[in-house]
Protein backbone atom coordinates (compact mmCIF):
# COMPACT_ATOMS: atom_id res chain seq x y z
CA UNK A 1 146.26 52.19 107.56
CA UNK A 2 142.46 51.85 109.53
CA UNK A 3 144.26 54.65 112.01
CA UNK A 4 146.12 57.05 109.43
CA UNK A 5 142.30 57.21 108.17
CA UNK A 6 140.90 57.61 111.24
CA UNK A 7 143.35 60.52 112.34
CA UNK A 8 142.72 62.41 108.97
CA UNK A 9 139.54 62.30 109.61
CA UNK A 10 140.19 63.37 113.03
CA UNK A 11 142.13 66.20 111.88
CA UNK A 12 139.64 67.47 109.64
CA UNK A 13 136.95 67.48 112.23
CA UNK A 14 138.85 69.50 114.33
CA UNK A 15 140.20 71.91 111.93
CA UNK A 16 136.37 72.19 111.06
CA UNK A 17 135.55 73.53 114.82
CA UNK A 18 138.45 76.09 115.07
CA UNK A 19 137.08 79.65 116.00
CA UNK A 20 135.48 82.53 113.83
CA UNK A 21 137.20 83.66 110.61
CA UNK A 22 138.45 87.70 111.22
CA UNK A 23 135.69 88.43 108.96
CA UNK A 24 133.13 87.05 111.09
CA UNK A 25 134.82 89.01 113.81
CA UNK A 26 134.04 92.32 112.05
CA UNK A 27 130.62 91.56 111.08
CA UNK A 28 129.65 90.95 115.20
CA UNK A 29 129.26 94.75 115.63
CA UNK A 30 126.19 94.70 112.85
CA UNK A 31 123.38 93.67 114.01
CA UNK A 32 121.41 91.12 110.54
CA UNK A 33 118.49 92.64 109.35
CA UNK A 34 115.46 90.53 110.38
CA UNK A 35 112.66 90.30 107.56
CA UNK A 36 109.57 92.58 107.99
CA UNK A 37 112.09 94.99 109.90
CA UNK A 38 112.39 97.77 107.99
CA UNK A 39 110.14 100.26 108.26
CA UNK A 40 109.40 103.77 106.51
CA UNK A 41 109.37 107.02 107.82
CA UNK A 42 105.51 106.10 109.27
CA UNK A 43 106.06 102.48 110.82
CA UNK A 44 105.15 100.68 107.88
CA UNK A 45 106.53 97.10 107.29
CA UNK A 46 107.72 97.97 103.06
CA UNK A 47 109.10 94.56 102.60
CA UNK A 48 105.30 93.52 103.45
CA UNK A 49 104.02 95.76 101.03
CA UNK A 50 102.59 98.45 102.96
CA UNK A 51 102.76 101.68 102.79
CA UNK A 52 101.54 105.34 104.49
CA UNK A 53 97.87 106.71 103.28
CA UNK A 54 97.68 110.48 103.68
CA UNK A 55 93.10 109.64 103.43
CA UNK A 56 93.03 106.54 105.50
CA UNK A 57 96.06 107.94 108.04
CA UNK A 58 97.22 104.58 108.33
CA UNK A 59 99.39 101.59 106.29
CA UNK A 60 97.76 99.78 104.05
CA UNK A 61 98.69 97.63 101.39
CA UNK A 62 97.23 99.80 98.62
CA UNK A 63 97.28 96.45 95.90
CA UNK A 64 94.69 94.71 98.19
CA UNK A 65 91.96 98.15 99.08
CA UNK A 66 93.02 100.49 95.80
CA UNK A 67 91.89 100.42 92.40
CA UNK A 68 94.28 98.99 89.77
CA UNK A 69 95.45 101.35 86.77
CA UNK A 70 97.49 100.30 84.43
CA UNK A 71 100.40 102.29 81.32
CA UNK A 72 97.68 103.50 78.82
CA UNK A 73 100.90 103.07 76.18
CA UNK A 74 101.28 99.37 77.62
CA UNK A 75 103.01 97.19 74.97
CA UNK A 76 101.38 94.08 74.74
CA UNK A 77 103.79 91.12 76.30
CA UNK A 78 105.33 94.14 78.58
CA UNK A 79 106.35 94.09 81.91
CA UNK A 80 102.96 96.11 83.15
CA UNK A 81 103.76 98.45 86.23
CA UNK A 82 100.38 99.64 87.85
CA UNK A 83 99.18 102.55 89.73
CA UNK A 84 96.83 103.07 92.53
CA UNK A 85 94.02 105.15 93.29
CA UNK A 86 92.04 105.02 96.36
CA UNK A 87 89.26 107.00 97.00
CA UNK A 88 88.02 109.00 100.58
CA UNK A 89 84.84 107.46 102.30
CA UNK A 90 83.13 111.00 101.57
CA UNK A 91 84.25 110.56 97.80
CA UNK A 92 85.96 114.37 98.00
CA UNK A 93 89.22 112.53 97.40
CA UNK A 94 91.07 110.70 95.86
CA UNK A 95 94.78 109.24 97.01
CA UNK A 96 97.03 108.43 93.76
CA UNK A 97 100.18 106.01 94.03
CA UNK A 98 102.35 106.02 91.18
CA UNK A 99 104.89 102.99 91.08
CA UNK A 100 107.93 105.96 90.06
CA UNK A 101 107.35 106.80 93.76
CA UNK A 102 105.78 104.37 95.89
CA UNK A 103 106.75 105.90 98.99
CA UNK A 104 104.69 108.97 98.63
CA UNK A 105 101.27 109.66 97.13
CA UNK A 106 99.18 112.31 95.54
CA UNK A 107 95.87 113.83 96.94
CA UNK A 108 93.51 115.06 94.10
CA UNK A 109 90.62 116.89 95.72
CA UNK A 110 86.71 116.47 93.73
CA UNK A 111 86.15 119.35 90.93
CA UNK A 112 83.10 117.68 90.06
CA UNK A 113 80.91 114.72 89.52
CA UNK A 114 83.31 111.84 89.50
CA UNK A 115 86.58 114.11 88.26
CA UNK A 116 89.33 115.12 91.04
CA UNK A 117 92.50 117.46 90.36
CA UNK A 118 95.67 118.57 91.82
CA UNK A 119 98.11 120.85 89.94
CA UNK A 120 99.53 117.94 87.70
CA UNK A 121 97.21 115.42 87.90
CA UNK A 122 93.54 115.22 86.83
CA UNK A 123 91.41 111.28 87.46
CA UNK A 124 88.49 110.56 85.82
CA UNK A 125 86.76 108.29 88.38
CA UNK A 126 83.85 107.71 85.79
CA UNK A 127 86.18 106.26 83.19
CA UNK A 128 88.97 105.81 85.46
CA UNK A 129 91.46 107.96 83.43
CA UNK A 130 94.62 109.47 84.96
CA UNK A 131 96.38 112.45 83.18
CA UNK A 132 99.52 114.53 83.74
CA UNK A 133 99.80 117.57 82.63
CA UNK A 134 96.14 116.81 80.08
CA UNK A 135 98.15 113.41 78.86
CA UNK A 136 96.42 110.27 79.00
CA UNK A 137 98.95 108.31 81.15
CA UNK A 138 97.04 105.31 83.28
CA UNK A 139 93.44 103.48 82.60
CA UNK A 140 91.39 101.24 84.74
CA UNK A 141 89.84 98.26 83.61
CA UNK A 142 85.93 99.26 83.67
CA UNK A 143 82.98 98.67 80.85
């Protein structure tokens, strides 16, 4: 009985160790994704959270050196999705990152003291308001 066991066993083991499935076969020819791989269009690492600044001409990860905005129609106990702004050293910019298109950003240029424009969007630095189109669509956090 101690053998029939043993052999089962036996069996098993080596039924365990026979080669690749076909499936595994087809899969050889593509090559896994390794974490931190993919990069956009400018070598930045996405899945790290960077991504391309037009003012700074390099990645950054615009949570960590941009200024938080968030929905100024933000229901209370709603999921809160937050734009960036991030301003030139010269202050005669400003970049804007929107979270509908965080791939690409938006360069307002300084109209005057503390307010910067582009054809759709208009930031109020001072009060850190963002409108489209003259509607009151993001607000900073300042006092």
């Amino acid at each position: 009985m101690e053998r029939l066991k043993l052999l089962a066993v036996g069996i098993m083991l080596l039924a365990a160790c026979n080669g690749p499935s076909e499936k595994m076969e087809e899969r050889k020819g593509n090559e896994p994704v390794k974490v931190g791989a993919d990069k956009d269009d400018h070598g930045c690492s996405v899945s790290a959270g960077y991504t391309w600044s037009e003012l700074k001409k390099n990645c950054i990860q615009i949570f960590n050196e941009g200024f938080r905005l968030n929905p100024s129609d933000n229901a209370k106990d709603g999921e809160v999705v937050s734009a960036f702004v991030l301003t030139s050293e010269d202050q005669s910019m400003v970049e804007l990152f929107l979270p509908d298109d965080p791939q690409h950003s938006s360069l307002l240029k300084k109209v005057k003291n503390l307010v910067y424009e582009n054809e759709v969007y208009r930031y109020d630095a001072d009060k850190a308001l963002l409108y489209a189109g003259g509607k009151l669509i993001y607000k900073g956090n300042v006092d």
